[in-house]
PDBML (XML) file of the C-alpha atoms, coordinates in Angstrom:
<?xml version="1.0" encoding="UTF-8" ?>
<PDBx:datablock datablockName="MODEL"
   xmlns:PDBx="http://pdbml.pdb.org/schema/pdbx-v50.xsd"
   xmlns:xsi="http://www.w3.org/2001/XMLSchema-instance"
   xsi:schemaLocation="http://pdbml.pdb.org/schema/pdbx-v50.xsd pdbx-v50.xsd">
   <PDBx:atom_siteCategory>
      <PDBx:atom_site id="1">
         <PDBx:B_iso_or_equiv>0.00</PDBx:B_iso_or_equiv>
         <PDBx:Cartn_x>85.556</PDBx:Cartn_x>
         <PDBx:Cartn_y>55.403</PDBx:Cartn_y>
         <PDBx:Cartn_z>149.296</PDBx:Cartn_z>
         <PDBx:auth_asym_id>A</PDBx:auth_asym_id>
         <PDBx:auth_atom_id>CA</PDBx:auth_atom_id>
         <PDBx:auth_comp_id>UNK</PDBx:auth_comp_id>
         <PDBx:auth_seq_id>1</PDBx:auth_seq_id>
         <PDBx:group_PDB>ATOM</PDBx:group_PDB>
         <PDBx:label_alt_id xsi:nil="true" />
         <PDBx:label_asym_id>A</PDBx:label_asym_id>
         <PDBx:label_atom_id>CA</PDBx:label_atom_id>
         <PDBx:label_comp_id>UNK</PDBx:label_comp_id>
         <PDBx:label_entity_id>1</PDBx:label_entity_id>
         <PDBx:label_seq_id>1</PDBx:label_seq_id>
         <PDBx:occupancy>1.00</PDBx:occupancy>
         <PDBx:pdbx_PDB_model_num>1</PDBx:pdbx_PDB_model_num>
         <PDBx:type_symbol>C</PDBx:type_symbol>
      </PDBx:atom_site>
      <PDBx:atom_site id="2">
         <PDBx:B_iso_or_equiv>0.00</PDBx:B_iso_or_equiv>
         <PDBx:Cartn_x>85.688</PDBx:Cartn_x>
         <PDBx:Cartn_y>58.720</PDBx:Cartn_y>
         <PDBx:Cartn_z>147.736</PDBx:Cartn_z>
         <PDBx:auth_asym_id>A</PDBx:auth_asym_id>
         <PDBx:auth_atom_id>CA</PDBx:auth_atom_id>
         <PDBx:auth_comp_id>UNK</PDBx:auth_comp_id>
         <PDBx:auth_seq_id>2</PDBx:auth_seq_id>
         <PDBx:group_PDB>ATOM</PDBx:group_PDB>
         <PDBx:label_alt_id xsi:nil="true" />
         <PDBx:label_asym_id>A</PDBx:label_asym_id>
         <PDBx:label_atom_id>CA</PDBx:label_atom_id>
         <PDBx:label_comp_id>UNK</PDBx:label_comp_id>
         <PDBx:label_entity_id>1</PDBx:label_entity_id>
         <PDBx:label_seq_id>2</PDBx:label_seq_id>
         <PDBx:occupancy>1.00</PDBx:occupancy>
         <PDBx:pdbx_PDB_model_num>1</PDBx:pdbx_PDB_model_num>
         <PDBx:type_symbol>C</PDBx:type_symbol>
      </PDBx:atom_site>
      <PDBx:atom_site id="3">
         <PDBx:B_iso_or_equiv>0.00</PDBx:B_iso_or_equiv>
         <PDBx:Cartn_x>85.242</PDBx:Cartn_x>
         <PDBx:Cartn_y>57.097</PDBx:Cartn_y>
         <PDBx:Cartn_z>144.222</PDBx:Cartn_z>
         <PDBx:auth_asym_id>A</PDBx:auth_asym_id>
         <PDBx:auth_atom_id>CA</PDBx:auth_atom_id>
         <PDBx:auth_comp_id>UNK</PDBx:auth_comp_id>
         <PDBx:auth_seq_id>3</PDBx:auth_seq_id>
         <PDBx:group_PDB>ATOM</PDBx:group_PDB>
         <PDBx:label_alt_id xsi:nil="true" />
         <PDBx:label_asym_id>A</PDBx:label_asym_id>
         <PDBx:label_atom_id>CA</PDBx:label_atom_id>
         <PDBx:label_comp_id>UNK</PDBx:label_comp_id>
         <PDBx:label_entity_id>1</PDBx:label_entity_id>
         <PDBx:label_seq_id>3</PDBx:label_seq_id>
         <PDBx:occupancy>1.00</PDBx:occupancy>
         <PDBx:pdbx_PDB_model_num>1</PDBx:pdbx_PDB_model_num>
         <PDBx:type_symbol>C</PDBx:type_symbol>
      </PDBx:atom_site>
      <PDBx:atom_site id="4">
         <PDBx:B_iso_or_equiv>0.00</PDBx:B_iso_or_equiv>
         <PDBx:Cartn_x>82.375</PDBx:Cartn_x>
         <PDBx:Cartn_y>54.471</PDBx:Cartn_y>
         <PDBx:Cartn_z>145.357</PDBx:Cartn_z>
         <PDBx:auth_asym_id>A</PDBx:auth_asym_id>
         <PDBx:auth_atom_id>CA</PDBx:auth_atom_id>
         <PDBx:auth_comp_id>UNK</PDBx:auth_comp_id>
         <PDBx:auth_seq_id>4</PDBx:auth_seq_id>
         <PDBx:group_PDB>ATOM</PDBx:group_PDB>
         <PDBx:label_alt_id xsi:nil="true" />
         <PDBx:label_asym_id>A</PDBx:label_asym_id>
         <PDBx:label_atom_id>CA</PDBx:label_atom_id>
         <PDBx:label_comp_id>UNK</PDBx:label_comp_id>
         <PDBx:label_entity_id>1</PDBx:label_entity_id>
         <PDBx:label_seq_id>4</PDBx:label_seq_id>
         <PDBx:occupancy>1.00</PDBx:occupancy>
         <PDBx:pdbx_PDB_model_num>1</PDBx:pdbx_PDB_model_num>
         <PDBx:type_symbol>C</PDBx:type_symbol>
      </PDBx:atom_site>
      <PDBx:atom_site id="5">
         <PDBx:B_iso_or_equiv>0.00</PDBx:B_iso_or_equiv>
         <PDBx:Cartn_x>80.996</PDBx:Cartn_x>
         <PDBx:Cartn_y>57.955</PDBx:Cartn_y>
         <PDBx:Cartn_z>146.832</PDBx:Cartn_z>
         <PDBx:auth_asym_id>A</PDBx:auth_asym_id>
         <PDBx:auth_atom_id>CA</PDBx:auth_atom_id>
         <PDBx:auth_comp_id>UNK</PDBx:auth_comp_id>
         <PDBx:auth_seq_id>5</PDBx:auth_seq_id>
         <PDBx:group_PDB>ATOM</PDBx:group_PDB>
         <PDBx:label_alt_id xsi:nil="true" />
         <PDBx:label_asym_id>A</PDBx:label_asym_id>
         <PDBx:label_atom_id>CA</PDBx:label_atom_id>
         <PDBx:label_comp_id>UNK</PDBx:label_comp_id>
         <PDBx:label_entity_id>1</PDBx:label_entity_id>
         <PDBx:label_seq_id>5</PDBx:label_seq_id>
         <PDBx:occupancy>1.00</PDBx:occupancy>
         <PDBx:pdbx_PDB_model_num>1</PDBx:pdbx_PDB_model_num>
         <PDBx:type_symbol>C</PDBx:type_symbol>
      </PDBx:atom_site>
      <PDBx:atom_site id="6">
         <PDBx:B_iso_or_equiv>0.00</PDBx:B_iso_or_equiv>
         <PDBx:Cartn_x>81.113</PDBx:Cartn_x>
         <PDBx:Cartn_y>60.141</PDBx:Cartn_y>
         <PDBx:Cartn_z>143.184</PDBx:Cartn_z>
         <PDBx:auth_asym_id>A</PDBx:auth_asym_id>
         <PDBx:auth_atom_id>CA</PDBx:auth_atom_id>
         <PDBx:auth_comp_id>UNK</PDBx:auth_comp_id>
         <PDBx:auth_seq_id>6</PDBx:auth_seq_id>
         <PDBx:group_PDB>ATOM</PDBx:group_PDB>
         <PDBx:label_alt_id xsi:nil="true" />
         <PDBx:label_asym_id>A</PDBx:label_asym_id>
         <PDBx:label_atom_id>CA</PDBx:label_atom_id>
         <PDBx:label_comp_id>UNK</PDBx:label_comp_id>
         <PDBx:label_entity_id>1</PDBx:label_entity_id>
         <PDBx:label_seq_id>6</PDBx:label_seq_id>
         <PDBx:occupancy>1.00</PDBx:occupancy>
         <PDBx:pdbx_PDB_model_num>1</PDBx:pdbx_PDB_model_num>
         <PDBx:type_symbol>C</PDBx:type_symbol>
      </PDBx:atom_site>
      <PDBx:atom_site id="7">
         <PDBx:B_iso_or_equiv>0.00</PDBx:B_iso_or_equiv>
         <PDBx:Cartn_x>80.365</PDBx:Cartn_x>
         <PDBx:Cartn_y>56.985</PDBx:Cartn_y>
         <PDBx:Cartn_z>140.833</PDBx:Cartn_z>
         <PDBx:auth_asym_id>A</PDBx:auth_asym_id>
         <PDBx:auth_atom_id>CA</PDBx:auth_atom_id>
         <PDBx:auth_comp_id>UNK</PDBx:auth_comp_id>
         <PDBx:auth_seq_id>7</PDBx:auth_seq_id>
         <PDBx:group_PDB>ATOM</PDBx:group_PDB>
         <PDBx:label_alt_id xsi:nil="true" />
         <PDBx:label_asym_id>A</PDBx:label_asym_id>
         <PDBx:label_atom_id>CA</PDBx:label_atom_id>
         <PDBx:label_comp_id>UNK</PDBx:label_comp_id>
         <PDBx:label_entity_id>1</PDBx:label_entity_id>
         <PDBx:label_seq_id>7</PDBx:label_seq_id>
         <PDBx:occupancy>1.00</PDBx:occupancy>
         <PDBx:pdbx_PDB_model_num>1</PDBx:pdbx_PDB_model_num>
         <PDBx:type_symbol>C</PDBx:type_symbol>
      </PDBx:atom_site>
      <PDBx:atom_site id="8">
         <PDBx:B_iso_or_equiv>0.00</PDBx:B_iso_or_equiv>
         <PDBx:Cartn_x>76.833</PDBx:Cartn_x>
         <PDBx:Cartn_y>57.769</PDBx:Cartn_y>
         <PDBx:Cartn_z>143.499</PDBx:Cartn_z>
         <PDBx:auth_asym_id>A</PDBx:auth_asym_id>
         <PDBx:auth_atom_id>CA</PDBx:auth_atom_id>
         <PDBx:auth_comp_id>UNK</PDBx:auth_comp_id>
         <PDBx:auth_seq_id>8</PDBx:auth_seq_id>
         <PDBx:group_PDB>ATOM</PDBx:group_PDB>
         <PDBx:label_alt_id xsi:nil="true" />
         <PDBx:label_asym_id>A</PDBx:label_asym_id>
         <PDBx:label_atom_id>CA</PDBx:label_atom_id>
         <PDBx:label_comp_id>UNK</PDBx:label_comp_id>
         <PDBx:label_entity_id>1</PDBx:label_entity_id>
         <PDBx:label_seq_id>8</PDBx:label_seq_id>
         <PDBx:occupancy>1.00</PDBx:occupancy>
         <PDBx:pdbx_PDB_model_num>1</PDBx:pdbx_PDB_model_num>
         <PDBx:type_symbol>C</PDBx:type_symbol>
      </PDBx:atom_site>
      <PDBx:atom_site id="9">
         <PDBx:B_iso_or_equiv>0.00</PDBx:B_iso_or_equiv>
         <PDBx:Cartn_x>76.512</PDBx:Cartn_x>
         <PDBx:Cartn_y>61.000</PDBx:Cartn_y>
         <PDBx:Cartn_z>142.839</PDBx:Cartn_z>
         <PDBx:auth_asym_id>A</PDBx:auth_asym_id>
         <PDBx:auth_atom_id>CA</PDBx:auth_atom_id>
         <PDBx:auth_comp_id>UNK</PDBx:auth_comp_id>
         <PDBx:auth_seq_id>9</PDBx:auth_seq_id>
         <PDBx:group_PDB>ATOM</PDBx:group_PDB>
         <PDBx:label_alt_id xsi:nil="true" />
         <PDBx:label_asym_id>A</PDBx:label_asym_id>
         <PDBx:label_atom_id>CA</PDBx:label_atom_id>
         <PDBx:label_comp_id>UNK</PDBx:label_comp_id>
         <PDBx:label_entity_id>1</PDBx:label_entity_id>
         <PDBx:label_seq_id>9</PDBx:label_seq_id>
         <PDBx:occupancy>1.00</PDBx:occupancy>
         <PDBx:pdbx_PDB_model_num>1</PDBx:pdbx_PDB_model_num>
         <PDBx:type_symbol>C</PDBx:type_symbol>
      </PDBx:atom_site>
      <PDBx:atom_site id="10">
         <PDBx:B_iso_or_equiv>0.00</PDBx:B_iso_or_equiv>
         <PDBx:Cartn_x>76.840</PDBx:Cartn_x>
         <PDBx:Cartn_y>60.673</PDBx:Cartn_y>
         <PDBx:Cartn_z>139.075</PDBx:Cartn_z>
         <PDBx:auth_asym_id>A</PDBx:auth_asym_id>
         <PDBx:auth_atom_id>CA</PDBx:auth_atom_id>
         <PDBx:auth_comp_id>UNK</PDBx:auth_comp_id>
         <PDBx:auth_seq_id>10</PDBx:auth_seq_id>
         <PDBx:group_PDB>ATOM</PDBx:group_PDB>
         <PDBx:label_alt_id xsi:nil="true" />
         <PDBx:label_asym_id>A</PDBx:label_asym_id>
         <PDBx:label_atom_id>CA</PDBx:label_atom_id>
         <PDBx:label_comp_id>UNK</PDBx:label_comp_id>
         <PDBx:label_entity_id>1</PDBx:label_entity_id>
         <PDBx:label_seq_id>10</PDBx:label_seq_id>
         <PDBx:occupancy>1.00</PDBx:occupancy>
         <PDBx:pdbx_PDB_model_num>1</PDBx:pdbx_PDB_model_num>
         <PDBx:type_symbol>C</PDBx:type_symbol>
      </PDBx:atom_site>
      <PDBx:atom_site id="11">
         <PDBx:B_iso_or_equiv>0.00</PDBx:B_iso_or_equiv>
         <PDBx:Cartn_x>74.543</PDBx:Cartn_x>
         <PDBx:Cartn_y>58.026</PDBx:Cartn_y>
         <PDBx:Cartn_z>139.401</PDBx:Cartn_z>
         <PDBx:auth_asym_id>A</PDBx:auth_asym_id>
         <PDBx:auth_atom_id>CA</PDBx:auth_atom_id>
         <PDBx:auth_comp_id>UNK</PDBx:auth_comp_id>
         <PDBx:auth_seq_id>11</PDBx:auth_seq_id>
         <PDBx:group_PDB>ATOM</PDBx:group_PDB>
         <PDBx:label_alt_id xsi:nil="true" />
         <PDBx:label_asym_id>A</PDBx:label_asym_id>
         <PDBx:label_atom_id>CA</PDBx:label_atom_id>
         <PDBx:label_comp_id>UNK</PDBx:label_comp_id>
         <PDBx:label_entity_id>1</PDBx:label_entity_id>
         <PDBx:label_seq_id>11</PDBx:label_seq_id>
         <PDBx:occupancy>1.00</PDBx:occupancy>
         <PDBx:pdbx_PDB_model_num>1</PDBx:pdbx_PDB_model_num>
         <PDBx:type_symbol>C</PDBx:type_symbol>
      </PDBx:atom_site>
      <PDBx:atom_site id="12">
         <PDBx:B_iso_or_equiv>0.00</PDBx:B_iso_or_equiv>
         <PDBx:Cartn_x>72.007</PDBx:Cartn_x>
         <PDBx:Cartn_y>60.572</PDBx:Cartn_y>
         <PDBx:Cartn_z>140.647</PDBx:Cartn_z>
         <PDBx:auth_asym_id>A</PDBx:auth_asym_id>
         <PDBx:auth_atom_id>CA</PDBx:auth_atom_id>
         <PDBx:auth_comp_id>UNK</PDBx:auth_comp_id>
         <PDBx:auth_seq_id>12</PDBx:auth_seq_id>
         <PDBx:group_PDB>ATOM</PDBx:group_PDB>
         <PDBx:label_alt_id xsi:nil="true" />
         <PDBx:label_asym_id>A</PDBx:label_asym_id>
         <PDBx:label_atom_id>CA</PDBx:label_atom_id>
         <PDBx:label_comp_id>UNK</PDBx:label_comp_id>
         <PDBx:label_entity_id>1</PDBx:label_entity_id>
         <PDBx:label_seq_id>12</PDBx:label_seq_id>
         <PDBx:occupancy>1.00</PDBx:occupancy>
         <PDBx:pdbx_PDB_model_num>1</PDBx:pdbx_PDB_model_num>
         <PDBx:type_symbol>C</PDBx:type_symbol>
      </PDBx:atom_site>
      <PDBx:atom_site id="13">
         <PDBx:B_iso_or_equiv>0.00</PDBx:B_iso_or_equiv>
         <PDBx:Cartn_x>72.533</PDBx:Cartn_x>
         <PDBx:Cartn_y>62.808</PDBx:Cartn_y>
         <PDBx:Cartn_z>138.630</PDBx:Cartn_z>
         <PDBx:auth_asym_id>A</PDBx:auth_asym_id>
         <PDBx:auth_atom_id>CA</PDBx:auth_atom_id>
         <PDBx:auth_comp_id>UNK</PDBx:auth_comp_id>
         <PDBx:auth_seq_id>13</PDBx:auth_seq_id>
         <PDBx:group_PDB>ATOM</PDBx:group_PDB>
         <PDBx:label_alt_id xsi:nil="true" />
         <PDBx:label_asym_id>A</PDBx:label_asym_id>
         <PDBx:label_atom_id>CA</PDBx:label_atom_id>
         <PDBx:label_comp_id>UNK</PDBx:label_comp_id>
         <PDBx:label_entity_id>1</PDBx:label_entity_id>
         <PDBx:label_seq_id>13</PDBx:label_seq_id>
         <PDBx:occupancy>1.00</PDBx:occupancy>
         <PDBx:pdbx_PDB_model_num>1</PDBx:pdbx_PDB_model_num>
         <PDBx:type_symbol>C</PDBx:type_symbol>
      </PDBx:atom_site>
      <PDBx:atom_site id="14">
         <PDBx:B_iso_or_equiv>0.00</PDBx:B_iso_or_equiv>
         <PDBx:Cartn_x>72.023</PDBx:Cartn_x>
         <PDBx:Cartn_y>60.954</PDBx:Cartn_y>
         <PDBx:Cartn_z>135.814</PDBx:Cartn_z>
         <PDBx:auth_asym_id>A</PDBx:auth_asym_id>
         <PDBx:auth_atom_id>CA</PDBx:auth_atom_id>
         <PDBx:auth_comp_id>UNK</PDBx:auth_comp_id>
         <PDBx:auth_seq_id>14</PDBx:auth_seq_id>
         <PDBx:group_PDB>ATOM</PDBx:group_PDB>
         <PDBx:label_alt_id xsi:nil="true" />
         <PDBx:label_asym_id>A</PDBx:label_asym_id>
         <PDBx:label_atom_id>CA</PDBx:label_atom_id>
         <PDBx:label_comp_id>UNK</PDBx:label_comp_id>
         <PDBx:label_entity_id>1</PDBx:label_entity_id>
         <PDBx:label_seq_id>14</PDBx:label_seq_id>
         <PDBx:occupancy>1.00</PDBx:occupancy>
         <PDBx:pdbx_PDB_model_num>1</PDBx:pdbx_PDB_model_num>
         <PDBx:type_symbol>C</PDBx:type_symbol>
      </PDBx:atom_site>
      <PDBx:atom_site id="15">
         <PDBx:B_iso_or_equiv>0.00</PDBx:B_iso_or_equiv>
         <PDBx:Cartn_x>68.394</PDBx:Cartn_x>
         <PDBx:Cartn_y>59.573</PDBx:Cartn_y>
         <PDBx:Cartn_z>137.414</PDBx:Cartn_z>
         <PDBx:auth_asym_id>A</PDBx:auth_asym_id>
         <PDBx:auth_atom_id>CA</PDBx:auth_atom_id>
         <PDBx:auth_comp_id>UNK</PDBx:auth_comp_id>
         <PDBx:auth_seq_id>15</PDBx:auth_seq_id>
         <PDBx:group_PDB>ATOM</PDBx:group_PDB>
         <PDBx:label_alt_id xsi:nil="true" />
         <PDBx:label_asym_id>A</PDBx:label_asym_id>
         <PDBx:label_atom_id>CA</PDBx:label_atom_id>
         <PDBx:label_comp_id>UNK</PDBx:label_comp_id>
         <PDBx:label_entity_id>1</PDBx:label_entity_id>
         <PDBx:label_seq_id>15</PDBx:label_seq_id>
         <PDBx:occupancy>1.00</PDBx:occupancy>
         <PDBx:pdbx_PDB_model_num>1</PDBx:pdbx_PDB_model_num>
         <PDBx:type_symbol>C</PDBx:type_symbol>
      </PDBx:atom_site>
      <PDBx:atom_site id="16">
         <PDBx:B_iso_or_equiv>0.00</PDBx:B_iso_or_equiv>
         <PDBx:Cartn_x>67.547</PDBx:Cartn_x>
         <PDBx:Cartn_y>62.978</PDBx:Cartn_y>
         <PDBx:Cartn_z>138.464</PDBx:Cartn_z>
         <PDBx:auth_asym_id>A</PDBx:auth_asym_id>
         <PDBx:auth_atom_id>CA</PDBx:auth_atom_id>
         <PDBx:auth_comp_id>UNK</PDBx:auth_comp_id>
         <PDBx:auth_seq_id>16</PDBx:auth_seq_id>
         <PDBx:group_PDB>ATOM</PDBx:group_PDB>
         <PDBx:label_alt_id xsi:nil="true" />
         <PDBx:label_asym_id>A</PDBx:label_asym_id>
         <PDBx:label_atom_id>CA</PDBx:label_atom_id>
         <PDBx:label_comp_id>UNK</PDBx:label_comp_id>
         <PDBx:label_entity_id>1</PDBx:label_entity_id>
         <PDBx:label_seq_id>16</PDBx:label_seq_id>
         <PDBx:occupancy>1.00</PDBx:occupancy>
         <PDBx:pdbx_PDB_model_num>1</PDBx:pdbx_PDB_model_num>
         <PDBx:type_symbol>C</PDBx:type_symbol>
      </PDBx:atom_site>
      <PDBx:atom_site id="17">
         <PDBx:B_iso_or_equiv>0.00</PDBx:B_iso_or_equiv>
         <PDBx:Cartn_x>68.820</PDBx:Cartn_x>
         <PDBx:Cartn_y>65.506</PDBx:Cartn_y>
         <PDBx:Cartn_z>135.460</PDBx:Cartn_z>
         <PDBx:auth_asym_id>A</PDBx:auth_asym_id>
         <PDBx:auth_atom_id>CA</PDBx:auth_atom_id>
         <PDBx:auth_comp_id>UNK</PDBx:auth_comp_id>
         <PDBx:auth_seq_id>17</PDBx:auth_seq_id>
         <PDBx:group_PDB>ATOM</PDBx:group_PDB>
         <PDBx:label_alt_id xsi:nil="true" />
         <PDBx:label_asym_id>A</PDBx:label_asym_id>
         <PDBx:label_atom_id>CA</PDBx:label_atom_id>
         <PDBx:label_comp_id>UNK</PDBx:label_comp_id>
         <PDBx:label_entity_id>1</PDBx:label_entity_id>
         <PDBx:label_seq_id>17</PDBx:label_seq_id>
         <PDBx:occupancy>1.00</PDBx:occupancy>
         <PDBx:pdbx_PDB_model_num>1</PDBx:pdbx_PDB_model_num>
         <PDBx:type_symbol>C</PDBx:type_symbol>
      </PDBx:atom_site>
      <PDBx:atom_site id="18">
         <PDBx:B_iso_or_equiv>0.00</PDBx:B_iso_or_equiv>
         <PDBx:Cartn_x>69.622</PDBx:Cartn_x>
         <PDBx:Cartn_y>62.626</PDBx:Cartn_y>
         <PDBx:Cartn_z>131.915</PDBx:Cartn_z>
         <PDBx:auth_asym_id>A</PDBx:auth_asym_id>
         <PDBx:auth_atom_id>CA</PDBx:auth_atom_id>
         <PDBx:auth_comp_id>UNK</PDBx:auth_comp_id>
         <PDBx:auth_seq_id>18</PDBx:auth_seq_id>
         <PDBx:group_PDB>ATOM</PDBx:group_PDB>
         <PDBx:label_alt_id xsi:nil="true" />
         <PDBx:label_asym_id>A</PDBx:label_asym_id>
         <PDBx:label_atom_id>CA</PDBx:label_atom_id>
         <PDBx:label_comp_id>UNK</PDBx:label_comp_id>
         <PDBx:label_entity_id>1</PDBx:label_entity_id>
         <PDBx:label_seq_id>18</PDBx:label_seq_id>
         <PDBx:occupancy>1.00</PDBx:occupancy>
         <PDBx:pdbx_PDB_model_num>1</PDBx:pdbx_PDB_model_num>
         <PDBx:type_symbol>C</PDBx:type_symbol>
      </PDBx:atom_site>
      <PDBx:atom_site id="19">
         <PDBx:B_iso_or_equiv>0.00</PDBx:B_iso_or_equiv>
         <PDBx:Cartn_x>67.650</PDBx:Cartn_x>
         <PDBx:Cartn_y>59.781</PDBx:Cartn_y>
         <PDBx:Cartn_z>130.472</PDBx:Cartn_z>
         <PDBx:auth_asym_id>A</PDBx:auth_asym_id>
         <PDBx:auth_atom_id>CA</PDBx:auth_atom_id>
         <PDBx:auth_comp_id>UNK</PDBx:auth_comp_id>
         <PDBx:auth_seq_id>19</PDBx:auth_seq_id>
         <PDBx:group_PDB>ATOM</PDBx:group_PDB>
         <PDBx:label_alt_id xsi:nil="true" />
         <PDBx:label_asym_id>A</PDBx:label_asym_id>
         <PDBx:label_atom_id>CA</PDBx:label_atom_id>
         <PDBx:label_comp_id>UNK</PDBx:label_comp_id>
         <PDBx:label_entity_id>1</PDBx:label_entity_id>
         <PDBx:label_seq_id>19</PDBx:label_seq_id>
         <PDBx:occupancy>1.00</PDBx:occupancy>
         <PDBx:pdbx_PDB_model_num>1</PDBx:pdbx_PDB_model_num>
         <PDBx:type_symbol>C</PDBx:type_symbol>
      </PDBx:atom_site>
      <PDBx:atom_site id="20">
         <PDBx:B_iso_or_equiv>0.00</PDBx:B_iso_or_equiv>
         <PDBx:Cartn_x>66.780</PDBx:Cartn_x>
         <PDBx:Cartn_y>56.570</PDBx:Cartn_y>
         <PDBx:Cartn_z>132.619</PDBx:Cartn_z>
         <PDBx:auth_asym_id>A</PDBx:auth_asym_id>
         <PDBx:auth_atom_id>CA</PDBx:auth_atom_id>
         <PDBx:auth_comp_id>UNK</PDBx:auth_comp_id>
         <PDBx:auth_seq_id>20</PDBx:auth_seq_id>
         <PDBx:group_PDB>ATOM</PDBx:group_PDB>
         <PDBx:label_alt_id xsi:nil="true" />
         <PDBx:label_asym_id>A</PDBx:label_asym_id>
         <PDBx:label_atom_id>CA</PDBx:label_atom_id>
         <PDBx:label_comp_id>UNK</PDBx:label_comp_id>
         <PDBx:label_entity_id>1</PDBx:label_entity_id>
         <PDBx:label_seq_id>20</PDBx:label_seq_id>
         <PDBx:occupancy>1.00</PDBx:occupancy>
         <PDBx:pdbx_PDB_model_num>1</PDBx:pdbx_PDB_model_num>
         <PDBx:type_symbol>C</PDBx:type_symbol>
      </PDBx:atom_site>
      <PDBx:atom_site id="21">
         <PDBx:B_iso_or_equiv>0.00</PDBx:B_iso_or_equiv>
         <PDBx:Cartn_x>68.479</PDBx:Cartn_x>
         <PDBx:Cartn_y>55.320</PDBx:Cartn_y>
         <PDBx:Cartn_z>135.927</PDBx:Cartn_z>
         <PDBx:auth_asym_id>A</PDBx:auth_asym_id>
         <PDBx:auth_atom_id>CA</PDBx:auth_atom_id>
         <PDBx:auth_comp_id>UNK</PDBx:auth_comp_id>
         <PDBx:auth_seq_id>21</PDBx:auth_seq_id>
         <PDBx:group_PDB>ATOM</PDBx:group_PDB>
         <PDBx:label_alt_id xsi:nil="true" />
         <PDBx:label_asym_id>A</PDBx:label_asym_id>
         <PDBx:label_atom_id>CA</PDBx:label_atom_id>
         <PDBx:label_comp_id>UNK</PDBx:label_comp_id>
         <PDBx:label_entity_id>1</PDBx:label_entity_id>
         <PDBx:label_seq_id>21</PDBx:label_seq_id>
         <PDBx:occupancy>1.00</PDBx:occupancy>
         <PDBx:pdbx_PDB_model_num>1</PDBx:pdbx_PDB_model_num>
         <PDBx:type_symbol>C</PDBx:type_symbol>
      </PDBx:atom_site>
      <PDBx:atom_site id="22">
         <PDBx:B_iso_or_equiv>0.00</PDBx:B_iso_or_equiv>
         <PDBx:Cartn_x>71.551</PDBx:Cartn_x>
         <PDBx:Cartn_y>56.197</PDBx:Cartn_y>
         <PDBx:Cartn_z>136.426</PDBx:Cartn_z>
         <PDBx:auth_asym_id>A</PDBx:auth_asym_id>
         <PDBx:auth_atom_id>CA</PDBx:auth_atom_id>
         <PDBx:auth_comp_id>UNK</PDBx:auth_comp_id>
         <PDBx:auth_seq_id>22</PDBx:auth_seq_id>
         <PDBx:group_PDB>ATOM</PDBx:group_PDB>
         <PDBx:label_alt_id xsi:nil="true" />
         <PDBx:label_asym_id>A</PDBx:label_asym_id>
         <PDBx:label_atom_id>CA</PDBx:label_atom_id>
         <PDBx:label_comp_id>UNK</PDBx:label_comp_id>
         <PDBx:label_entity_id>1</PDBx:label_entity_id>
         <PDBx:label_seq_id>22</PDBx:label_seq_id>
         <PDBx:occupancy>1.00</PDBx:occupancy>
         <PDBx:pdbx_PDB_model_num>1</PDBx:pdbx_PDB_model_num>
         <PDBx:type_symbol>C</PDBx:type_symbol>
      </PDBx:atom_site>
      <PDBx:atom_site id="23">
         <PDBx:B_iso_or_equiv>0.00</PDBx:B_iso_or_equiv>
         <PDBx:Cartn_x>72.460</PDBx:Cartn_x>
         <PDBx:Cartn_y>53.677</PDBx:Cartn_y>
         <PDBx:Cartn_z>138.521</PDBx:Cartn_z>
         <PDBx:auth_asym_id>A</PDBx:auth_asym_id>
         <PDBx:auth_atom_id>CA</PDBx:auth_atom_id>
         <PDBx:auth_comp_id>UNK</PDBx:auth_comp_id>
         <PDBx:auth_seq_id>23</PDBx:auth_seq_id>
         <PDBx:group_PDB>ATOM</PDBx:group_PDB>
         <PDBx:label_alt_id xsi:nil="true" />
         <PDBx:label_asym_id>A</PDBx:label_asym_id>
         <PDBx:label_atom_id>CA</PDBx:label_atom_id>
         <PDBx:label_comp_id>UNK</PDBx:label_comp_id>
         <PDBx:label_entity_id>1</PDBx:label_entity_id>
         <PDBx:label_seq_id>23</PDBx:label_seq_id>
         <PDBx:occupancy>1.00</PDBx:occupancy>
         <PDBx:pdbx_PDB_model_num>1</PDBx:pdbx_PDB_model_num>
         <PDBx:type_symbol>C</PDBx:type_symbol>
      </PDBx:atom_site>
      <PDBx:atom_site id="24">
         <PDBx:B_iso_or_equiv>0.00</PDBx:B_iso_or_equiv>
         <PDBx:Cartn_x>71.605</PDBx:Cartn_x>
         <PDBx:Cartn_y>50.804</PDBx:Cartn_y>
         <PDBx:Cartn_z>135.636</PDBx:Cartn_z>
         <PDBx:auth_asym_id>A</PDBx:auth_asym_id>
         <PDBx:auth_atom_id>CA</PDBx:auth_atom_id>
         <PDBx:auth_comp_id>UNK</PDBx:auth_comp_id>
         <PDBx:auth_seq_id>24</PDBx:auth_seq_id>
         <PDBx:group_PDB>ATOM</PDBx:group_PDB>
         <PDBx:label_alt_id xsi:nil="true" />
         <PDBx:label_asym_id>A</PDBx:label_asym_id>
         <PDBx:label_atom_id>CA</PDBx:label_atom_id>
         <PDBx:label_comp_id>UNK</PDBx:label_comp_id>
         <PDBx:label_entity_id>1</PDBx:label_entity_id>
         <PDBx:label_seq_id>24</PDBx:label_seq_id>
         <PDBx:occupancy>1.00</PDBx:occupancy>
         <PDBx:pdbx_PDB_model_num>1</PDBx:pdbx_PDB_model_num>
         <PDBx:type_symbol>C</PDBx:type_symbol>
      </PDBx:atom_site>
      <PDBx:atom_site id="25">
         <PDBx:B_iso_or_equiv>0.00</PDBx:B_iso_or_equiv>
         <PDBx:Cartn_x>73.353</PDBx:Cartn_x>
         <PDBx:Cartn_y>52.816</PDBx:Cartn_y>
         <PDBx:Cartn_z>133.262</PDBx:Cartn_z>
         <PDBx:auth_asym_id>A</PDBx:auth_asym_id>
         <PDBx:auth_atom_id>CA</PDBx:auth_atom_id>
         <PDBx:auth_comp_id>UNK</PDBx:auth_comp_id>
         <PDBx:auth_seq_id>25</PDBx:auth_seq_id>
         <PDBx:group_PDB>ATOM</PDBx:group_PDB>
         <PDBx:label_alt_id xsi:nil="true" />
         <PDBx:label_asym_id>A</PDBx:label_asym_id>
         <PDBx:label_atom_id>CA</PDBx:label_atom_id>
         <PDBx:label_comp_id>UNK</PDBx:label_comp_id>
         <PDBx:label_entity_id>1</PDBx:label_entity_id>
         <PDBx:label_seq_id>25</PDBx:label_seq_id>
         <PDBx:occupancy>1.00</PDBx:occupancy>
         <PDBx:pdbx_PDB_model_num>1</PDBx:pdbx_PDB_model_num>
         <PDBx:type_symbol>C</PDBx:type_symbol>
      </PDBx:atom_site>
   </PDBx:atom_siteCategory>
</PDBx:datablock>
């Protein structure tokens, strides 16, 4: 749970501050 919960967060972070959607990526 806590890792399904930070590979989200990155994910957002990634969409919100990097290139493209993080999630996809």
């Amino acid at each position: 749970t806590a890792g399904t919960v930070l590979i989200m967060w990155i994910g957002e972070q990634i969409t919100a501050k990097g290139v493209g959607n993080g999630i996809s990526l």
